[in-house]
PDB file of N, CA and C in Angstrom:
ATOM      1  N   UNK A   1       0.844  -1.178   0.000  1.00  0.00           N
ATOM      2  CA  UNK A   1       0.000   0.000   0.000  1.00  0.00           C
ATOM      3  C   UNK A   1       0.888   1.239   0.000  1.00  0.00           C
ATOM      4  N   UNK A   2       0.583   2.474  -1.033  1.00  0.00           N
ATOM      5  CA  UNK A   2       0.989   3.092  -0.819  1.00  0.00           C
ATOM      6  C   UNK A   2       1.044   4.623   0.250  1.00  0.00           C
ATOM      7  N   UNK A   3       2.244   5.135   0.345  1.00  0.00           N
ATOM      8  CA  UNK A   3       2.120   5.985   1.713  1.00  0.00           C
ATOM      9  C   UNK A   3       0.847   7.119   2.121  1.00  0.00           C
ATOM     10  N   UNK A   4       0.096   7.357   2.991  1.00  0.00           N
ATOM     11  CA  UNK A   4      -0.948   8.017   2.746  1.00  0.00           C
ATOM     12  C   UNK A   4      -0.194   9.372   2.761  1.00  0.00           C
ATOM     13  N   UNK A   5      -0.877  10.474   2.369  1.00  0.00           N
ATOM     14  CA  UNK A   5      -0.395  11.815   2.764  1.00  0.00           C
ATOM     15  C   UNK A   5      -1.572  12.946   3.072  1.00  0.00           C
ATOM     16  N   UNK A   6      -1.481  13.775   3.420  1.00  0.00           N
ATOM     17  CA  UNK A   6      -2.289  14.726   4.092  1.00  0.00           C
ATOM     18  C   UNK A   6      -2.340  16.145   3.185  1.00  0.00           C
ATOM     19  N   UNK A   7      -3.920  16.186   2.598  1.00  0.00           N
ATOM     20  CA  UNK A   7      -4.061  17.933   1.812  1.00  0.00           C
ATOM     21  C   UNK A   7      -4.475  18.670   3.095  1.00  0.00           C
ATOM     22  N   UNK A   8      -4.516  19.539   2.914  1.00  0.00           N
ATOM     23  CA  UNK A   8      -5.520  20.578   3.401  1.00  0.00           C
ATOM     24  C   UNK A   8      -6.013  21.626   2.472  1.00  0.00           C
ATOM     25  N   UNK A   9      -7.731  21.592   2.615  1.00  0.00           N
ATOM     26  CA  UNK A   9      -8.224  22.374   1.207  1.00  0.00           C
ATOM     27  C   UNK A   9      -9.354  23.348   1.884  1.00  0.00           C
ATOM     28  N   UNK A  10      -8.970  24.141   1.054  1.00  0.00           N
ATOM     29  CA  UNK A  10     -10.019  25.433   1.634  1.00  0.00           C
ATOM     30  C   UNK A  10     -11.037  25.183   0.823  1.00  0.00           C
ATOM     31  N   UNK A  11     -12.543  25.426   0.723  1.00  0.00           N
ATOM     32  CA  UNK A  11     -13.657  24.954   0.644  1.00  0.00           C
ATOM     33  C   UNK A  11     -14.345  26.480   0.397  1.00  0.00           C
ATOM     34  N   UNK A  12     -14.986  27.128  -0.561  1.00  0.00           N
ATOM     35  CA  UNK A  12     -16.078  27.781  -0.555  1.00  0.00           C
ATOM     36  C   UNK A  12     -17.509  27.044   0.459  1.00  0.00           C
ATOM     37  N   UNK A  13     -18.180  28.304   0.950  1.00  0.00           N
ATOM     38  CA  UNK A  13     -19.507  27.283   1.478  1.00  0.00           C
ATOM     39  C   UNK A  13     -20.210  26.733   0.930  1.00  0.00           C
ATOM     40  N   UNK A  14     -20.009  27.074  -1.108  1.00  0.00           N
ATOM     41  CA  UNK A  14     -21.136  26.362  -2.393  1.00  0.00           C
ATOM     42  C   UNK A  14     -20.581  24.934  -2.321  1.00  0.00           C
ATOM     43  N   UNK A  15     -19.207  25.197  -2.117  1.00  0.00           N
ATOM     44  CA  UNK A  15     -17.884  24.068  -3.125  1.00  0.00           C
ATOM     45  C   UNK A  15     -18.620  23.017  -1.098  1.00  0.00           C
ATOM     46  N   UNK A  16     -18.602  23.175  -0.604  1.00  0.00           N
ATOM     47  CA  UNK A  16     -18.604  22.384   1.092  1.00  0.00           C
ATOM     48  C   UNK A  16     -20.167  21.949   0.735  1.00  0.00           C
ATOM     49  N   UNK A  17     -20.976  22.778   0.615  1.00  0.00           N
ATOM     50  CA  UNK A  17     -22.601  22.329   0.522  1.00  0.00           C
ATOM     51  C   UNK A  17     -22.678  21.099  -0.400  1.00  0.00           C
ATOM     52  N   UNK A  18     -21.779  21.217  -1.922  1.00  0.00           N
ATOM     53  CA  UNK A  18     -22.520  20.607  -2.865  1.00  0.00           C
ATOM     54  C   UNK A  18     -21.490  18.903  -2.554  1.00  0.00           C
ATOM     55  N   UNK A  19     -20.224  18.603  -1.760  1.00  0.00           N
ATOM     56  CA  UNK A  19     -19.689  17.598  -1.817  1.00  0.00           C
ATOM     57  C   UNK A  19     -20.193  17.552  -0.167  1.00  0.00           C
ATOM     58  N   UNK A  20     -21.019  18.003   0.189  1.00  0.00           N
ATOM     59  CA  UNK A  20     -21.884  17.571   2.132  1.00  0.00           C
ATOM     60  C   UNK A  20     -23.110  16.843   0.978  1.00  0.00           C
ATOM     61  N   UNK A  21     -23.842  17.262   0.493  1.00  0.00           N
ATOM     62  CA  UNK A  21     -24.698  16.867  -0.213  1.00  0.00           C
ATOM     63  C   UNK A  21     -24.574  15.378  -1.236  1.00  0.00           C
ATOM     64  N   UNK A  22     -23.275  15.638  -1.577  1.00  0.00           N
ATOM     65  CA  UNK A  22     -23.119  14.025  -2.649  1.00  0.00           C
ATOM     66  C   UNK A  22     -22.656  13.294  -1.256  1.00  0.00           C
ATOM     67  N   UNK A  23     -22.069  13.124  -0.505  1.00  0.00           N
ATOM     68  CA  UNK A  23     -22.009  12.476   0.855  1.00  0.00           C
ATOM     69  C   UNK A  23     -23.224  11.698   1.252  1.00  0.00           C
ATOM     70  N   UNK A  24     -24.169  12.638   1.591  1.00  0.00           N
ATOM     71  CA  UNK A  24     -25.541  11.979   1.713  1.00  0.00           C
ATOM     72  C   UNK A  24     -25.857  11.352   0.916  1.00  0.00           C
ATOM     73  N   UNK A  25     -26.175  11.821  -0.169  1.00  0.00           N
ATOM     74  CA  UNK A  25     -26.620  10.995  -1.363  1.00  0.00           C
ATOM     75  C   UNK A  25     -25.956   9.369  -1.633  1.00  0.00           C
ATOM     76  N   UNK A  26     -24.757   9.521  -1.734  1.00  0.00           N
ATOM     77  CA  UNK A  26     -24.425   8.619  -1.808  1.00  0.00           C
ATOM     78  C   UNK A  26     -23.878   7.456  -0.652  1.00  0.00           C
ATOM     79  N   UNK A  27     -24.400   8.138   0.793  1.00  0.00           N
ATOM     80  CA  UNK A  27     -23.810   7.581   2.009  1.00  0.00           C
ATOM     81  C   UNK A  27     -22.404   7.565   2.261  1.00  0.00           C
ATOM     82  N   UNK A  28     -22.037   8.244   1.651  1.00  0.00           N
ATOM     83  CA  UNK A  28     -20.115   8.013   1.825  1.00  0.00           C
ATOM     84  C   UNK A  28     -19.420   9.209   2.510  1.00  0.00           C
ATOM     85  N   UNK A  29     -18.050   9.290   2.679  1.00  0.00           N
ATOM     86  CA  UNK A  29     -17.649  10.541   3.435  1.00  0.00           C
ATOM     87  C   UNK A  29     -17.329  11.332   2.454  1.00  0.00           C
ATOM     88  N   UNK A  30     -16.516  12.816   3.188  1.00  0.00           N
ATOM     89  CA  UNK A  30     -17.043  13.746   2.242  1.00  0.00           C
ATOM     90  C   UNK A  30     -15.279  13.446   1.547  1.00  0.00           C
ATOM     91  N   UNK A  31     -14.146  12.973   2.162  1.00  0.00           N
ATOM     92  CA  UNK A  31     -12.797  12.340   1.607  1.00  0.00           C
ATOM     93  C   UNK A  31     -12.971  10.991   0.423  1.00  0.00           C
ATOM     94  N   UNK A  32     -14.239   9.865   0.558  1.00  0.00           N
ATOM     95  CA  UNK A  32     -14.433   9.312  -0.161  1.00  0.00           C
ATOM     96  C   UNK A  32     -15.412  10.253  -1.725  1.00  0.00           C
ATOM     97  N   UNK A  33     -15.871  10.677  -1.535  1.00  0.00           N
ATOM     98  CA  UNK A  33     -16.402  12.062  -2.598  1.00  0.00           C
ATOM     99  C   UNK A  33     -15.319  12.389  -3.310  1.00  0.00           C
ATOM    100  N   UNK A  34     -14.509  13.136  -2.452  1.00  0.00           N
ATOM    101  CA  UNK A  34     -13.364  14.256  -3.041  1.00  0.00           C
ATOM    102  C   UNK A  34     -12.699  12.649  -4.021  1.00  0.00           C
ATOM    103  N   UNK A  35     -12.221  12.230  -3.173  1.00  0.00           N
ATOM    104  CA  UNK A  35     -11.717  11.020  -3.807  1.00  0.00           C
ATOM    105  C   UNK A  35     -11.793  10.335  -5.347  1.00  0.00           C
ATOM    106  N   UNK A  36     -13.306   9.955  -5.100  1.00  0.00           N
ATOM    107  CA  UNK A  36     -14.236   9.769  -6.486  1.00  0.00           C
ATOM    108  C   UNK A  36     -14.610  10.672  -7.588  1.00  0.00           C
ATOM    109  N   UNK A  37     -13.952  11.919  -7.166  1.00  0.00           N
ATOM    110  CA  UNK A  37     -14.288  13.549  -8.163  1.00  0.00           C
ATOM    111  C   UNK A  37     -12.793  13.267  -9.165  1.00  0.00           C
ATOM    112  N   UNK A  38     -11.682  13.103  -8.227  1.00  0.00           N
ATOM    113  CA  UNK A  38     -10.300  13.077  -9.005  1.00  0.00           C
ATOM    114  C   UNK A  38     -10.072  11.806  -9.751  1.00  0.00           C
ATOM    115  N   UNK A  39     -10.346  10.856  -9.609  1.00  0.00           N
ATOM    116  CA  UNK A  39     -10.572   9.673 -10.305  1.00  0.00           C
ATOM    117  C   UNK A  39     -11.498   9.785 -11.433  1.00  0.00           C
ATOM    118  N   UNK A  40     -12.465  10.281 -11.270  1.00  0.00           N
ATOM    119  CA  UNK A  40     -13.206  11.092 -12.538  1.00  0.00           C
ATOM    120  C   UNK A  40     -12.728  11.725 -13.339  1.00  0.00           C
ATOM    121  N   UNK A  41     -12.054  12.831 -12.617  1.00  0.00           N
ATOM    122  CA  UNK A  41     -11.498  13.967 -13.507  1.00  0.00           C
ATOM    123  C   UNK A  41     -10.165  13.501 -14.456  1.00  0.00           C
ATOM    124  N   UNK A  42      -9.307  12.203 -13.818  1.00  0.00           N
ATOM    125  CA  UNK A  42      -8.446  11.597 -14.299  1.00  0.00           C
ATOM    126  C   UNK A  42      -8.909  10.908 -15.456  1.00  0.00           C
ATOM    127  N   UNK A  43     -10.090  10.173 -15.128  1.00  0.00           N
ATOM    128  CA  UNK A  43     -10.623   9.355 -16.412  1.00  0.00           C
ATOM    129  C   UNK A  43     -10.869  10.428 -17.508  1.00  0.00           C
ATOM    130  N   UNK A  44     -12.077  11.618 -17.314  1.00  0.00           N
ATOM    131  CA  UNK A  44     -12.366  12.156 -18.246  1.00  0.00           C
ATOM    132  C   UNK A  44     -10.642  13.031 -19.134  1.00  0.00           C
ATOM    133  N   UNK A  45      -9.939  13.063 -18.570  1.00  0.00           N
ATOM    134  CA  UNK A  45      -8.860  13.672 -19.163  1.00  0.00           C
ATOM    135  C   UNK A  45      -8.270  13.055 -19.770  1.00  0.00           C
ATOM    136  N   UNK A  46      -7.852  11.796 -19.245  1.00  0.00           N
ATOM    137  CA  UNK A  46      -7.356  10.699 -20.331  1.00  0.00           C
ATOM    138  C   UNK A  46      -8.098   9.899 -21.705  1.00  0.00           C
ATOM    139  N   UNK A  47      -9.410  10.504 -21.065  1.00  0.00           N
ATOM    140  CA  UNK A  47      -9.879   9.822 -22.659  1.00  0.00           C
ATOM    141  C   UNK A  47     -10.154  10.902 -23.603  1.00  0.00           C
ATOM    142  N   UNK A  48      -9.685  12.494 -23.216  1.00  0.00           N
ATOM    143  CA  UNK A  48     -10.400  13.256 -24.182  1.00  0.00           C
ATOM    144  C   UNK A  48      -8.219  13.813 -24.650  1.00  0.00           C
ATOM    145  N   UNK A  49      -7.557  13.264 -23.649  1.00  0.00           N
ATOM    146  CA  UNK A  49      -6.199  13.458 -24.081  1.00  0.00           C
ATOM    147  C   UNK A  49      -6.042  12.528 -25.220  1.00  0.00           C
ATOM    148  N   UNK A  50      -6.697  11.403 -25.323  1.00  0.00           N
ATOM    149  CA  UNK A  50      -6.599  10.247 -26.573  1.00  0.00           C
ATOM    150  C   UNK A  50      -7.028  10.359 -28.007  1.00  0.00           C
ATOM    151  N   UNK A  51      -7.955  11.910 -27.408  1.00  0.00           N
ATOM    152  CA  UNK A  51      -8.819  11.864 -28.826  1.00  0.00           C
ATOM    153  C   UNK A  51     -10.078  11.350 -28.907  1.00  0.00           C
ATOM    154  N   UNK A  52     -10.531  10.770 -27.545  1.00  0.00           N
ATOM    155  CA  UNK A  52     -11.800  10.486 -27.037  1.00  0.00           C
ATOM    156  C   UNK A  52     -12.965  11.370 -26.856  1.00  0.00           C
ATOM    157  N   UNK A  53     -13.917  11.712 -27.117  1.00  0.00           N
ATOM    158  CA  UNK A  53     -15.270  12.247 -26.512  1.00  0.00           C
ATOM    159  C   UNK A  53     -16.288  11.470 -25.780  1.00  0.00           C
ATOM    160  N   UNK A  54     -16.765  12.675 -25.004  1.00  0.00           N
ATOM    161  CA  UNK A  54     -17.760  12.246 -23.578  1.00  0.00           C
ATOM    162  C   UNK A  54     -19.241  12.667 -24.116  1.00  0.00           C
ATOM    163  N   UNK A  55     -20.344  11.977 -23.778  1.00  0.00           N
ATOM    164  CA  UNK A  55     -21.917  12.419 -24.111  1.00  0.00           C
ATOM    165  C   UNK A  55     -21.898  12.227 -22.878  1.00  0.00           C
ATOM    166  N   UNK A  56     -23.481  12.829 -22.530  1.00  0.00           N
ATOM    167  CA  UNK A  56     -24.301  12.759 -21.586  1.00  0.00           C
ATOM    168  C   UNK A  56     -25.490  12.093 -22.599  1.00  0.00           C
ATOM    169  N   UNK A  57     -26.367  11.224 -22.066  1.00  0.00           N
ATOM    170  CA  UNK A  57     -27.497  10.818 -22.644  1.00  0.00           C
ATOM    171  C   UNK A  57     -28.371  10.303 -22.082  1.00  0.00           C
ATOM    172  N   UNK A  58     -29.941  10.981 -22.376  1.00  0.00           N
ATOM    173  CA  UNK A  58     -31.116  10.300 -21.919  1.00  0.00           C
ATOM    174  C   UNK A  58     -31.852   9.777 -22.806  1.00  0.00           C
ATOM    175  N   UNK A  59     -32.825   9.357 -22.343  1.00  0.00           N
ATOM    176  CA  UNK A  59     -34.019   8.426 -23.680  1.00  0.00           C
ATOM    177  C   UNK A  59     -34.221   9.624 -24.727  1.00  0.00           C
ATOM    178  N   UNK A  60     -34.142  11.219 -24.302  1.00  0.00           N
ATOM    179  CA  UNK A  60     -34.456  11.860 -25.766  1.00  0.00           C
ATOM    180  C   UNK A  60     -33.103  12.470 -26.005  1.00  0.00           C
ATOM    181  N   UNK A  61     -32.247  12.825 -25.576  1.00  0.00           N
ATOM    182  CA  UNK A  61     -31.370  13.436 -26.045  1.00  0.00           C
ATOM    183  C   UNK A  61     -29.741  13.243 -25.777  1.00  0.00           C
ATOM    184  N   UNK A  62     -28.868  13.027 -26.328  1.00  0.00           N
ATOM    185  CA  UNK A  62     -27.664  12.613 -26.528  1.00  0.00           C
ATOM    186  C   UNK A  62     -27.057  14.633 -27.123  1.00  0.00           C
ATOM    187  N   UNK A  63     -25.887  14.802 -25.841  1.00  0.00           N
ATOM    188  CA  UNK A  63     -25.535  15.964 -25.729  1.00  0.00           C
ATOM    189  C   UNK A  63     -23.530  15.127 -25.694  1.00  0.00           C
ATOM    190  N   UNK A  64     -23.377  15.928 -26.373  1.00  0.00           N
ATOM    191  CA  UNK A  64     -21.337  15.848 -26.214  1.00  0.00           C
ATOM    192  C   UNK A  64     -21.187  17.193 -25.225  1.00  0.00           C
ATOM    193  N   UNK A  65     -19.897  16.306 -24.659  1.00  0.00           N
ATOM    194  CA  UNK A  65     -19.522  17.398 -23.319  1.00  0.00           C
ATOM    195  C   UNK A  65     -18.242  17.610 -23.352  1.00  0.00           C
ATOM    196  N   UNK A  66     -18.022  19.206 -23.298  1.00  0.00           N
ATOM    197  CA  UNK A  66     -17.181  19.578 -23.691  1.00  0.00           C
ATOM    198  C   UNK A  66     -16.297  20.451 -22.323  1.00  0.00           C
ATOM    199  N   UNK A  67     -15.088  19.542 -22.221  1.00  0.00           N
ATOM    200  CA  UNK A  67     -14.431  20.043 -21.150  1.00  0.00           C
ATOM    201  C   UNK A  67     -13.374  20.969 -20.928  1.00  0.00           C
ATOM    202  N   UNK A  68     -13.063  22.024 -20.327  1.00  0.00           N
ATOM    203  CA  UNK A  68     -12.419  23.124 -20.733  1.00  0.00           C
ATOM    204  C   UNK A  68     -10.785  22.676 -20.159  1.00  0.00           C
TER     205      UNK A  68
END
């Protein structure tokens, strides 16, 4: 396993509300959240670094997402 290490992150009260909120939602802590945001953000970067594109899609509409 590798070594753990320690952030410390300053938090707007929007940026604290909206990852207190996916916490609940998803029952998890708010370090397992943050966690699951950068692992995201890793995926979506590596597949749009490849030459990959991302949709969002529901039963009516299929939208490409475009990440800055």
């Amino acid at each position: 396993m590798s070594e753990k290490k320690i952030l410390t992150l300053k938090l707007s009260s929007q940026e604290m509300e909206m990852i207190e909120e996916l916490a609940r939602r998803k029952d998890a802590s708010k370090t397992a959240i943050i966690k699951q945001a950068i692992r995201l953000l890793m995926l979506v970067e590596n597949r749009l670094g490849d030459g990959g594109k991302l949709f969002l899609e529901d039963k009516d509409q299929k939208t490409e997402l475009a990440v800055l």
